[in-house]
Every structure is written in C-alpha cells, then in structure tokens.
PDB file of N, CA and C in Angstrom:
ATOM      1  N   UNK A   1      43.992 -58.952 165.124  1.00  0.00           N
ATOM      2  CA  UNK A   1      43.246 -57.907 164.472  1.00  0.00           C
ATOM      3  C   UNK A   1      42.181 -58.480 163.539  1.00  0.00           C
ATOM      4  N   UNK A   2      41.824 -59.878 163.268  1.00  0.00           N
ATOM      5  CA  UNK A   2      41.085 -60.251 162.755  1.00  0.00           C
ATOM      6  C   UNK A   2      39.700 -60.253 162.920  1.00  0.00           C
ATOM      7  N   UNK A   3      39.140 -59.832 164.049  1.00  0.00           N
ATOM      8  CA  UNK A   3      38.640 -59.956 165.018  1.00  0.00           C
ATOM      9  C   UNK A   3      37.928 -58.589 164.345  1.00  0.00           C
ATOM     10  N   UNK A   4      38.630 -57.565 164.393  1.00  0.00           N
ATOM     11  CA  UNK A   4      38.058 -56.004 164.242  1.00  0.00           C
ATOM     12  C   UNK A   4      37.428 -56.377 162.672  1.00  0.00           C
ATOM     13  N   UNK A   5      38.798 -56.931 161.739  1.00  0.00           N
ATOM     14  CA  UNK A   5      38.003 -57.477 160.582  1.00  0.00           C
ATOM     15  C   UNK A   5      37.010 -57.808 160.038  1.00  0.00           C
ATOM     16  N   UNK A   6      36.708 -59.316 160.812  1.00  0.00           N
ATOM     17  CA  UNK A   6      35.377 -60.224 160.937  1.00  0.00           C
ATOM     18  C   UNK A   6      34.557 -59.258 161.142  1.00  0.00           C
ATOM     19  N   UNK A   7      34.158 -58.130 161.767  1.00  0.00           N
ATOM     20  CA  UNK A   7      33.289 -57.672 162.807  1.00  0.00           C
ATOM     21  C   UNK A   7      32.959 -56.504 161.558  1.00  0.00           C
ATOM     22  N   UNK A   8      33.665 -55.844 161.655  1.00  0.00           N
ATOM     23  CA  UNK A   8      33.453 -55.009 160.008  1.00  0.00           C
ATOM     24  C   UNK A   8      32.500 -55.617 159.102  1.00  0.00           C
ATOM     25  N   UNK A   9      32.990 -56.862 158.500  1.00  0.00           N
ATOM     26  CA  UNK A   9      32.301 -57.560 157.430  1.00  0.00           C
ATOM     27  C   UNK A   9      31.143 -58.040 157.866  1.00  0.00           C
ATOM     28  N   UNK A  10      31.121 -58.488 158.943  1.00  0.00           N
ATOM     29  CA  UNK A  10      29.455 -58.818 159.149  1.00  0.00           C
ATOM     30  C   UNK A  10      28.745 -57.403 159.812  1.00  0.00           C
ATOM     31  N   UNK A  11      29.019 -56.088 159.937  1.00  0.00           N
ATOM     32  CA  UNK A  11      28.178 -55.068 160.045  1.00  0.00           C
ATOM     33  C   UNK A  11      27.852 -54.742 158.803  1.00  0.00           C
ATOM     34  N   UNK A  12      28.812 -54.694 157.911  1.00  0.00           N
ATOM     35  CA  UNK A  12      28.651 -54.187 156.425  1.00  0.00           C
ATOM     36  C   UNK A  12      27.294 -55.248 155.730  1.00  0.00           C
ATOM     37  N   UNK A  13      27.488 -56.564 156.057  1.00  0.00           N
ATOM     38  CA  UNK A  13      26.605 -57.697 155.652  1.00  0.00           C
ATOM     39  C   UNK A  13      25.089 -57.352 156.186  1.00  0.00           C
ATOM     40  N   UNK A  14      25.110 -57.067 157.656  1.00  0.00           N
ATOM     41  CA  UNK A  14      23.891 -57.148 157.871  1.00  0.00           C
ATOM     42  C   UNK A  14      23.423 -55.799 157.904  1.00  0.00           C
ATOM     43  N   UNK A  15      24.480 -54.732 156.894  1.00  0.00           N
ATOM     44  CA  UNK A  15      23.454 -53.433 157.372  1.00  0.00           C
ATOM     45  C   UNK A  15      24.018 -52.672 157.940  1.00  0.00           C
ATOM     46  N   UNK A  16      24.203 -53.004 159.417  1.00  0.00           N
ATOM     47  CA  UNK A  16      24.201 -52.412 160.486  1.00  0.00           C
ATOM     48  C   UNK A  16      26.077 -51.152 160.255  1.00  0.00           C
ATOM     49  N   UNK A  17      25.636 -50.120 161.228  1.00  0.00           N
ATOM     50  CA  UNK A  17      26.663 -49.239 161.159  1.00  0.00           C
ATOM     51  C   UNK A  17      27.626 -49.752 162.449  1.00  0.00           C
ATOM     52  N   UNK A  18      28.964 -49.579 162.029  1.00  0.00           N
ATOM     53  CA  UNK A  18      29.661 -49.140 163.331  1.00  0.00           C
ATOM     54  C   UNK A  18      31.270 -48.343 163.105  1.00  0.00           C
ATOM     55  N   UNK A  19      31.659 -47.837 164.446  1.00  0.00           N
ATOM     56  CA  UNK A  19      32.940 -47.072 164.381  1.00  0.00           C
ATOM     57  C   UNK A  19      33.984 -47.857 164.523  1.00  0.00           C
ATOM     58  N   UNK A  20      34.718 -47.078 163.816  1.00  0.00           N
ATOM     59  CA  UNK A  20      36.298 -47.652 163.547  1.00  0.00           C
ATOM     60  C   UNK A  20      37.079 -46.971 164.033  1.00  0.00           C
ATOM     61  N   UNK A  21      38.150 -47.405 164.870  1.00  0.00           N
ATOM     62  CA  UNK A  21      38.837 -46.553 165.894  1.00  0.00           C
ATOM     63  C   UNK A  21      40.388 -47.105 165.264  1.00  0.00           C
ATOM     64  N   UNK A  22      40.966 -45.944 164.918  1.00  0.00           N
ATOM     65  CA  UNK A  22      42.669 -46.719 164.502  1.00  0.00           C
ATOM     66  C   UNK A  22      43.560 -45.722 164.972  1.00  0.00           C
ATOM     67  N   UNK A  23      44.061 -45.878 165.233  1.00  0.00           N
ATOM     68  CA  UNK A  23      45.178 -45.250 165.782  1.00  0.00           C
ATOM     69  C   UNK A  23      46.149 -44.962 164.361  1.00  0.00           C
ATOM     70  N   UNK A  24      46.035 -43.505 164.267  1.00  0.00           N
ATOM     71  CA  UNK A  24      46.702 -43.238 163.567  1.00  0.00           C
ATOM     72  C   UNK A  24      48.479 -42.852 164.032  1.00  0.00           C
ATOM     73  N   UNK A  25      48.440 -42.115 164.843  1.00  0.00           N
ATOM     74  CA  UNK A  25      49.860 -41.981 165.244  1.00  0.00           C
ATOM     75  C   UNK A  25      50.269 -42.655 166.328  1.00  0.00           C
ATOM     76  N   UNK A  26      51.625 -42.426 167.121  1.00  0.00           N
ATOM     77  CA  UNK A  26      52.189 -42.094 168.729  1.00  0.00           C
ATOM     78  C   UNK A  26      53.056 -41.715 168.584  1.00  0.00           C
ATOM     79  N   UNK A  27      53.500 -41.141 170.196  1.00  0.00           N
ATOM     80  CA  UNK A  27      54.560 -40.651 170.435  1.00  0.00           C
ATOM     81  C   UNK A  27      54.922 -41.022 171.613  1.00  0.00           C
ATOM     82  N   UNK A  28      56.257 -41.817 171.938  1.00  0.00           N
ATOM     83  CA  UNK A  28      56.624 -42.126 173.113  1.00  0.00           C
ATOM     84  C   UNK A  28      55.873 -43.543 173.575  1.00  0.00           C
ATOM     85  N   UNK A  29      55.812 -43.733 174.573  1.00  0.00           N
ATOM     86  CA  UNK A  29      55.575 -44.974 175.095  1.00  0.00           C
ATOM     87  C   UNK A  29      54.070 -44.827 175.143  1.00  0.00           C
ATOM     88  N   UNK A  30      53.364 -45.947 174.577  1.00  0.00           N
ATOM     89  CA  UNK A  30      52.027 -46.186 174.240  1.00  0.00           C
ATOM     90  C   UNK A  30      51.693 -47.816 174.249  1.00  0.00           C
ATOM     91  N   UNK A  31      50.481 -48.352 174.940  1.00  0.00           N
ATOM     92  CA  UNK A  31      50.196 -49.651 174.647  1.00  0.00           C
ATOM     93  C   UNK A  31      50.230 -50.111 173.748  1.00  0.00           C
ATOM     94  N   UNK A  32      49.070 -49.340 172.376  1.00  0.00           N
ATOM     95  CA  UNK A  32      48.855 -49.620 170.766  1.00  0.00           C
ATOM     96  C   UNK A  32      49.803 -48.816 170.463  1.00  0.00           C
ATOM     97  N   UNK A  33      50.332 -49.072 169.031  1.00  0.00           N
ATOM     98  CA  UNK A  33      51.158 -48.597 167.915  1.00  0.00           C
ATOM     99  C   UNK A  33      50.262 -47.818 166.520  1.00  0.00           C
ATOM    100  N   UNK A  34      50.473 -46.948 165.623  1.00  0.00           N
ATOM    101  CA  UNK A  34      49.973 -47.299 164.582  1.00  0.00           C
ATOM    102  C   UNK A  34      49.276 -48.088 163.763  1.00  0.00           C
ATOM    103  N   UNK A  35      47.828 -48.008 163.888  1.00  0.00           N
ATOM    104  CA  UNK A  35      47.540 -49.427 162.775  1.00  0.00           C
ATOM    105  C   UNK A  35      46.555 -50.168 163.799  1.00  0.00           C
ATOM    106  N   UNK A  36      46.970 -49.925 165.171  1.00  0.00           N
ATOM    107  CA  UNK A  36      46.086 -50.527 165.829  1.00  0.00           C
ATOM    108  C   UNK A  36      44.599 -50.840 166.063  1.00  0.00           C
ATOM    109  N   UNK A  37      43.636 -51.092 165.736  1.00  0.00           N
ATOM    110  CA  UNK A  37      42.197 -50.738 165.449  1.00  0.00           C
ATOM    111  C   UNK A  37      40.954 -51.678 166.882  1.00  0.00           C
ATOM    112  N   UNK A  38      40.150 -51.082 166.512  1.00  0.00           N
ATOM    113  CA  UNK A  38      39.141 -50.880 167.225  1.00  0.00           C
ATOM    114  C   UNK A  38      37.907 -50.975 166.970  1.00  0.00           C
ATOM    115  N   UNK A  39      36.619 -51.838 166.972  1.00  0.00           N
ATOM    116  CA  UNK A  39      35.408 -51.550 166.262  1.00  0.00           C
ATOM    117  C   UNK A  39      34.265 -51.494 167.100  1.00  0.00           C
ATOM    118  N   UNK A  40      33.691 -50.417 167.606  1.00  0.00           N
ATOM    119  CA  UNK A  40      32.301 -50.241 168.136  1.00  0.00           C
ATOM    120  C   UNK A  40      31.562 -50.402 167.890  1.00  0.00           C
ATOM    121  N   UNK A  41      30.553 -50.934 168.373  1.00  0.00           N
ATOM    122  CA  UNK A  41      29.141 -51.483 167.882  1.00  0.00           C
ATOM    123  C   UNK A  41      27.834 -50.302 167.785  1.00  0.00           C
ATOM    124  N   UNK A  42      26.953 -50.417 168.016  1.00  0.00           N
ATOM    125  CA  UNK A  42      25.859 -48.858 167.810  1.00  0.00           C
ATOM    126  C   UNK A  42      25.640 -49.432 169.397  1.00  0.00           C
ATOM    127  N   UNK A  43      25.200 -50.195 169.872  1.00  0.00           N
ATOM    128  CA  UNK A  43      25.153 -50.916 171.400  1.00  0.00           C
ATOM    129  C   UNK A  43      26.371 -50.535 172.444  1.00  0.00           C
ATOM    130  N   UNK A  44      27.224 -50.159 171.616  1.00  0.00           N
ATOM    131  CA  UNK A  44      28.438 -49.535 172.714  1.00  0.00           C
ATOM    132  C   UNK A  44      29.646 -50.872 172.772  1.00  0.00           C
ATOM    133  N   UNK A  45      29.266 -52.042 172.415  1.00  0.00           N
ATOM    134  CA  UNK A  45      30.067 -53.161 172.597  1.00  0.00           C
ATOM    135  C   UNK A  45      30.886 -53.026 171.483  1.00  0.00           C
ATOM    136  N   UNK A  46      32.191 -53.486 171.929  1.00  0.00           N
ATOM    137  CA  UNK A  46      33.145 -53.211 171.096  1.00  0.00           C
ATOM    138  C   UNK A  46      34.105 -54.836 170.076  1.00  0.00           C
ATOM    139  N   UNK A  47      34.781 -54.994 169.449  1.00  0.00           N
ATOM    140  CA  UNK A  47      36.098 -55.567 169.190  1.00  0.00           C
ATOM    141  C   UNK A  47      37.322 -55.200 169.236  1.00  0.00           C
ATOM    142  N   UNK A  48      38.578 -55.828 169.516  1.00  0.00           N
ATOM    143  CA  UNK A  48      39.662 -54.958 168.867  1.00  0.00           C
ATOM    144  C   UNK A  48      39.999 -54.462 170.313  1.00  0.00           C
ATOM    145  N   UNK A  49      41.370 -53.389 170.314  1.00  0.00           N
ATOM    146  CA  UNK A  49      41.417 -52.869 171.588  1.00  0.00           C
ATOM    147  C   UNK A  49      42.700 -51.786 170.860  1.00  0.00           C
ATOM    148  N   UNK A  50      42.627 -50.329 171.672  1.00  0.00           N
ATOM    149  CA  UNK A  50      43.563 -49.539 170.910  1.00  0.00           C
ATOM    150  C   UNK A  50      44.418 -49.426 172.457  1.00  0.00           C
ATOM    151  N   UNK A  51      44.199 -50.374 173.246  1.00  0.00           N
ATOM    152  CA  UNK A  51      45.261 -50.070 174.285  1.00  0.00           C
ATOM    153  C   UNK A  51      44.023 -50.071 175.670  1.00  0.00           C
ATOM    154  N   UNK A  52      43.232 -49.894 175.850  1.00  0.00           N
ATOM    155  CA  UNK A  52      42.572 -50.155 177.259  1.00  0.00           C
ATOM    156  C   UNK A  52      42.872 -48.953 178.019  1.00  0.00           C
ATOM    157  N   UNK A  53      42.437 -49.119 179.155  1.00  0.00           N
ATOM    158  CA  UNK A  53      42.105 -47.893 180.382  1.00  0.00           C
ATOM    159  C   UNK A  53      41.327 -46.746 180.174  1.00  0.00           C
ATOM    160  N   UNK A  54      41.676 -45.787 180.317  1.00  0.00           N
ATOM    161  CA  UNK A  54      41.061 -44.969 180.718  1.00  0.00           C
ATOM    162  C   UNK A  54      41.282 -43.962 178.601  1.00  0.00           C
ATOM    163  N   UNK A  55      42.351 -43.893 178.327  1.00  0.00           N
ATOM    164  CA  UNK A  55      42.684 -43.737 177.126  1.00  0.00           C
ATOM    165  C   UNK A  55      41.631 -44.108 175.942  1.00  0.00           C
ATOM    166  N   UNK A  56      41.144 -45.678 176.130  1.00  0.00           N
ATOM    167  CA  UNK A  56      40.508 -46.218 175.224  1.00  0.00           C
ATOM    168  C   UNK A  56      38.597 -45.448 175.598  1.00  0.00           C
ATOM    169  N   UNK A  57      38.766 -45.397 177.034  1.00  0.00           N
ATOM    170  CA  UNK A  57      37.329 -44.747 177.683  1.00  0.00           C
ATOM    171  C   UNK A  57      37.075 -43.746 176.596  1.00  0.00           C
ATOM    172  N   UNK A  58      38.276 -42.938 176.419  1.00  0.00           N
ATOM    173  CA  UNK A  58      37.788 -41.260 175.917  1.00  0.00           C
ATOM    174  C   UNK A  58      37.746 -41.492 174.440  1.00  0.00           C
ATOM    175  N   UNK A  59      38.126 -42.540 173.922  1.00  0.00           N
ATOM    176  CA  UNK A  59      38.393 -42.642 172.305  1.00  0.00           C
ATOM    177  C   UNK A  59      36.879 -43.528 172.484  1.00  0.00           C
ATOM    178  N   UNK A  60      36.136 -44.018 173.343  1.00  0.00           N
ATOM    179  CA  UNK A  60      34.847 -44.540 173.124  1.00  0.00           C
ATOM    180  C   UNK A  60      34.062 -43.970 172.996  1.00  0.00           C
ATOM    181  N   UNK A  61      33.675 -43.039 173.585  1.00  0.00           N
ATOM    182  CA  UNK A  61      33.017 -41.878 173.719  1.00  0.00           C
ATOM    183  C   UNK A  61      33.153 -41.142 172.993  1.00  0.00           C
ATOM    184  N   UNK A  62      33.937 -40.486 172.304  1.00  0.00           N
ATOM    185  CA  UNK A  62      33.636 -40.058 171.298  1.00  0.00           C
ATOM    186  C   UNK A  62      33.254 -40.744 169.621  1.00  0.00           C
ATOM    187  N   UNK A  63      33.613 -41.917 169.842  1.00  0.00           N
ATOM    188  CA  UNK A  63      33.102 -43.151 169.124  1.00  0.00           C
ATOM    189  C   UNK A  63      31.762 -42.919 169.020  1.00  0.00           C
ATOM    190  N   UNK A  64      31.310 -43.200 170.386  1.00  0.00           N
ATOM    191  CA  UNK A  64      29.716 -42.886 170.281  1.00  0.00           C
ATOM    192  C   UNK A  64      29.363 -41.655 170.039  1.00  0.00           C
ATOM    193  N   UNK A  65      29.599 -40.652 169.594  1.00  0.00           N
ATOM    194  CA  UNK A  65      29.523 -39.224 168.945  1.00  0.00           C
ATOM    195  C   UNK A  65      29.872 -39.383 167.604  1.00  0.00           C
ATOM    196  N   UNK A  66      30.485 -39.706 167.222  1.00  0.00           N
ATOM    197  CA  UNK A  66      30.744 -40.043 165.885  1.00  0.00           C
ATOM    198  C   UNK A  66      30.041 -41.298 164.965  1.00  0.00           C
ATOM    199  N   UNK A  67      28.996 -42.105 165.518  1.00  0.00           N
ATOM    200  CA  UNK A  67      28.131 -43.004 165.346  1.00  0.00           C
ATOM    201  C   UNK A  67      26.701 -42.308 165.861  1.00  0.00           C
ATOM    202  N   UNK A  68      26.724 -41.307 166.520  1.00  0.00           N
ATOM    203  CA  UNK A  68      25.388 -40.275 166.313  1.00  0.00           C
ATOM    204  C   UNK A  68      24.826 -39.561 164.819  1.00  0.00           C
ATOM    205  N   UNK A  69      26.396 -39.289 164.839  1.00  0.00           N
ATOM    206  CA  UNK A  69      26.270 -37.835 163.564  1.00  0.00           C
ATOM    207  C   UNK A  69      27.255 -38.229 162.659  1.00  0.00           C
ATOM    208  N   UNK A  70      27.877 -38.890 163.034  1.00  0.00           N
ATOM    209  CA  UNK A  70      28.525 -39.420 161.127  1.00  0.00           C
ATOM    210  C   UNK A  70      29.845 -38.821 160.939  1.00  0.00           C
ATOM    211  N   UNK A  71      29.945 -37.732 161.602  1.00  0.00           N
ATOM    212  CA  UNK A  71      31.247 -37.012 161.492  1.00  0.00           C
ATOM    213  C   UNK A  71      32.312 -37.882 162.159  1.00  0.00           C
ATOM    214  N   UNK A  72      33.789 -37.910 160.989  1.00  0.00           N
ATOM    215  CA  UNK A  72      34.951 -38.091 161.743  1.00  0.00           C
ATOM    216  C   UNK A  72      35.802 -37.656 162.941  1.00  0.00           C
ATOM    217  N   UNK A  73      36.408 -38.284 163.587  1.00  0.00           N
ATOM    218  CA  UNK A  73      37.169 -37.603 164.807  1.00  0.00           C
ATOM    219  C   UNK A  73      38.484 -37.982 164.482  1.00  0.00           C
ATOM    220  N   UNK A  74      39.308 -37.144 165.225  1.00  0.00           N
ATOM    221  CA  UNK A  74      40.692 -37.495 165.486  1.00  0.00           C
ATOM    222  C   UNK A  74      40.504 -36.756 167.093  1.00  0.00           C
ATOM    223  N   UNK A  75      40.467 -38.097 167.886  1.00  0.00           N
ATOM    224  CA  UNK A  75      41.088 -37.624 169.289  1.00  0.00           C
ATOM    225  C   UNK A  75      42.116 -38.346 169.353  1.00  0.00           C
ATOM    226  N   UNK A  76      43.089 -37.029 170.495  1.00  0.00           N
ATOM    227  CA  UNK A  76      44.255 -36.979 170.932  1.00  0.00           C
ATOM    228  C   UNK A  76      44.320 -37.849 172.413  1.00  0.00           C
ATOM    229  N   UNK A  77      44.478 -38.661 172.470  1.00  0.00           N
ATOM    230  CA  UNK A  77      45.153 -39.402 174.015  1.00  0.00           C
ATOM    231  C   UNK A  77      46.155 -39.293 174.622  1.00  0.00           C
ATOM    232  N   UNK A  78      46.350 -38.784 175.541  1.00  0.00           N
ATOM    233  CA  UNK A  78      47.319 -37.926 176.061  1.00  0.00           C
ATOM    234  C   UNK A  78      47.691 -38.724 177.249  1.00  0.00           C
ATOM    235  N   UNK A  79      48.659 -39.397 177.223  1.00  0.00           N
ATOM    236  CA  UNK A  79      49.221 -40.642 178.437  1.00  0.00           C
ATOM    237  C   UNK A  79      50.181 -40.193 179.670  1.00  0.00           C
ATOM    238  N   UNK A  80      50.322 -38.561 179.230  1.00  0.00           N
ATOM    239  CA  UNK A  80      51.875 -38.101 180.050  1.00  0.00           C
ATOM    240  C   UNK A  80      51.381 -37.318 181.204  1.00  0.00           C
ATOM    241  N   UNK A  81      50.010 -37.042 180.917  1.00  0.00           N
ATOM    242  CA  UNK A  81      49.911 -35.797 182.300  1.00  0.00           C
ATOM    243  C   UNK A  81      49.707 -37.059 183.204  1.00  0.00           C
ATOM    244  N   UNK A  82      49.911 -36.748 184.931  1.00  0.00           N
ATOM    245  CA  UNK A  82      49.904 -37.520 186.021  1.00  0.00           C
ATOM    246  C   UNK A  82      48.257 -37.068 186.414  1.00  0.00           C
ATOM    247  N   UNK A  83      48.082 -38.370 186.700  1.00  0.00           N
ATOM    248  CA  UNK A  83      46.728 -38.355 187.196  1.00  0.00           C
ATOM    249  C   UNK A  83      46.435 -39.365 188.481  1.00  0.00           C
ATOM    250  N   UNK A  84      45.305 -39.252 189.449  1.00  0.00           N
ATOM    251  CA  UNK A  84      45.365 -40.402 190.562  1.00  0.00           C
ATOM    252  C   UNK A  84      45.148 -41.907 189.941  1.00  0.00           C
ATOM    253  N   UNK A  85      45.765 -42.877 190.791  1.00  0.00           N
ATOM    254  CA  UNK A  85      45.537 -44.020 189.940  1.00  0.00           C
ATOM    255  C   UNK A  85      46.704 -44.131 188.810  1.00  0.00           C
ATOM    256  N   UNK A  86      46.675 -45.432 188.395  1.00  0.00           N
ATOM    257  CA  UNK A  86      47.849 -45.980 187.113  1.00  0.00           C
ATOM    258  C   UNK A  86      47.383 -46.037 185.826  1.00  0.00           C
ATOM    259  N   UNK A  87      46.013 -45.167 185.567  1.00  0.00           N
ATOM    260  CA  UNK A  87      45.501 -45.276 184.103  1.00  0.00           C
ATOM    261  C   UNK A  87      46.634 -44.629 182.836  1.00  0.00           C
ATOM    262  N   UNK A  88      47.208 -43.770 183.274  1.00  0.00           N
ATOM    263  CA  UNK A  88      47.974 -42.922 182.764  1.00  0.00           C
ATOM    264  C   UNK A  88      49.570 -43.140 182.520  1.00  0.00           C
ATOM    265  N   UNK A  89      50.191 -44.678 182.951  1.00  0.00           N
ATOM    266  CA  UNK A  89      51.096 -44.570 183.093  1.00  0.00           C
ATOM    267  C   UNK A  89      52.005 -45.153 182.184  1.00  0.00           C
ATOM    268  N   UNK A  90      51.820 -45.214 180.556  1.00  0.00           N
ATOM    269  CA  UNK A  90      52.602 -45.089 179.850  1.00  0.00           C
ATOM    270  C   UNK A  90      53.521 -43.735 179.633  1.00  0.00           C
ATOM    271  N   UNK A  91      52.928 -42.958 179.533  1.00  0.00           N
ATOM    272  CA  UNK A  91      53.664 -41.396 178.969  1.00  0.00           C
ATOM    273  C   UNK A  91      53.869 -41.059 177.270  1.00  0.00           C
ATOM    274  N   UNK A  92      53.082 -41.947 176.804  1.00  0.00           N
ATOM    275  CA  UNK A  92      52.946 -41.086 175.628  1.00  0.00           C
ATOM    276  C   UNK A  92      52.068 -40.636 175.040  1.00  0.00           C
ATOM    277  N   UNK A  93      51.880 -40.298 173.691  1.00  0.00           N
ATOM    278  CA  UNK A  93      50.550 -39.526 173.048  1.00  0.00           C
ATOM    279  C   UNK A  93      50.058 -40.480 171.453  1.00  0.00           C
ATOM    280  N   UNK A  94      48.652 -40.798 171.694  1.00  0.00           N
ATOM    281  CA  UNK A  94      48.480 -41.076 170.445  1.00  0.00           C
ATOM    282  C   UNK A  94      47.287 -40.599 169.825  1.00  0.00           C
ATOM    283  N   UNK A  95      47.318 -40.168 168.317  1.00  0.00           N
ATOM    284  CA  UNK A  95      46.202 -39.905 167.911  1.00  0.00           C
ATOM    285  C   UNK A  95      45.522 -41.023 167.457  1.00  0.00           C
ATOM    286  N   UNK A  96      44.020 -40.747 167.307  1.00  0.00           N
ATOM    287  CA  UNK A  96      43.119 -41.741 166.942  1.00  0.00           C
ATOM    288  C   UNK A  96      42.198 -41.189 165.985  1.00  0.00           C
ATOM    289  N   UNK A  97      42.197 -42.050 164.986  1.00  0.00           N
ATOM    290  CA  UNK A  97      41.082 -41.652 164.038  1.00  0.00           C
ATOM    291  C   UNK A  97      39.763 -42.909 163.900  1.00  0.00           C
ATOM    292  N   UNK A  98      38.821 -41.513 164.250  1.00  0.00           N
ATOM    293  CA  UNK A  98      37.321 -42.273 164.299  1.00  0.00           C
ATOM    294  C   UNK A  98      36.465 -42.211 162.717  1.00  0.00           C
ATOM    295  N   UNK A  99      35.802 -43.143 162.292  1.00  0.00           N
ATOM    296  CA  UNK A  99      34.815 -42.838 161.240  1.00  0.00           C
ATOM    297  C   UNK A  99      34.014 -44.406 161.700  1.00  0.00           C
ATOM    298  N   UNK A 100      32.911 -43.845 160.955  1.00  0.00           N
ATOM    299  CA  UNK A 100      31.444 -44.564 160.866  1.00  0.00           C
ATOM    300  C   UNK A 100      31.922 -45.167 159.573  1.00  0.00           C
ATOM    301  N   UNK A 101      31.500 -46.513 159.410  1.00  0.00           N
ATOM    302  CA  UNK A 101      30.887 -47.501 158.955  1.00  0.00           C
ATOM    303  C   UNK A 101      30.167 -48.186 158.921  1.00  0.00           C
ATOM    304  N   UNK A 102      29.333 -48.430 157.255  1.00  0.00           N
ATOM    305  CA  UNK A 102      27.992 -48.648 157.275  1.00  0.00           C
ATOM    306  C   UNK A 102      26.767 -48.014 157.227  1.00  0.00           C
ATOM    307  N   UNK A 103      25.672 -48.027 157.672  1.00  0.00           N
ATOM    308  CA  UNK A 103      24.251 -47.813 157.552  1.00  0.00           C
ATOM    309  C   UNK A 103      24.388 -46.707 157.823  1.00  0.00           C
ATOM    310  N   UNK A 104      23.745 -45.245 157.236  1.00  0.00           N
ATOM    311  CA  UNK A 104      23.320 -44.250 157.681  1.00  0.00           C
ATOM    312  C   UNK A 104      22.463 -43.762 159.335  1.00  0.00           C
ATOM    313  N   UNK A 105      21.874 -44.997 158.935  1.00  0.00           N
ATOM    314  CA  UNK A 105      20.687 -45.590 160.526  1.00  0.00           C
ATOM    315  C   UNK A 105      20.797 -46.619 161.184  1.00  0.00           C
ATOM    316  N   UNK A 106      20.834 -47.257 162.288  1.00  0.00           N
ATOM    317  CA  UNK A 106      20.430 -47.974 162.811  1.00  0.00           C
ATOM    318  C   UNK A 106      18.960 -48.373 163.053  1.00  0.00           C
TER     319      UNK A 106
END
C-alpha cells in the first residue's frame, strides 16, 4: 500500500489532483478487505488495486466522475449476481469510497 501512498504525496507535491478509492466496507467473500486503497490519476492510470476485474472497472469509472466534479462517491460492488464469464466470482459486496485529492484543476 505504499505505493497508493508515494503516489498521493507526489500529486499533492506537484499540484496535480487525483482519486482515492478505499474500500470502505465488505460483505462475504471479496478480493480487497477494508482499508484497501486505490489511486487514480486525472490520465486514468492508476496505483494500488481494490481487487481487479470487472468490480475495480465500475469503481474506475466512477473515479473518473468524481475527478470531473469533485463530488464524493460511495459505489456499491456487487460480486454475487451471476454473470457470463468469472469476473464475478467471489460473491460478496463491497462498498467503496471515492474522493478527489488535490488541485481543483488539472
């Protein structure tokens, strides 16, 4: 997790904004735990990982919505419904909390 750290401190250093993705809750079987974090760049490139697949897709994306307009998120990742493919195949639920850090602007 040092990694998400480092990456923080030198956006804060040079200015630059980016999102912070942490996983605030779960429930049931989940890759990340609590605490787990995440840092998006304004470029879309990331650090950190709140678990990968298709899960981490939808917590990016709204990342990048929340590095538009500044507003916080809490999306819900939802691991239990069956879907085609093995993106889905933990079975549990975690929330994620998004906020901006840094620069008003890029």
């Amino acid at each position: 997790m040092n990694e998400v750290y480092d990456e923080i401190d030198a956006a804060l250093a040079e200015g630059r904004s980016l999102v912070l993705a942490t996983v605030a809750s779960s429930r049931g079987s989940t890759p990340r735990k609590p605490g787990a974090k995440m840092a998006i760049r304004h470029d879309g490139s990331f650090r950190g990982t709140i678990g990968g697949g298709c899960g981490e897709a939808e917590v990016w994306q709204a990342a990048m919505d929340t590095m538009r307009d500044g507003a916080p998120r809490l999306v819900r990742v939802d691991l239990t419904e069956d879907v085609e493919g093995d993106d889905k195949i933990c079975g549990g639920v975690m929330d994620v909390f998004l906020e901006r850090l840094g620069a008003d602007r890029d």
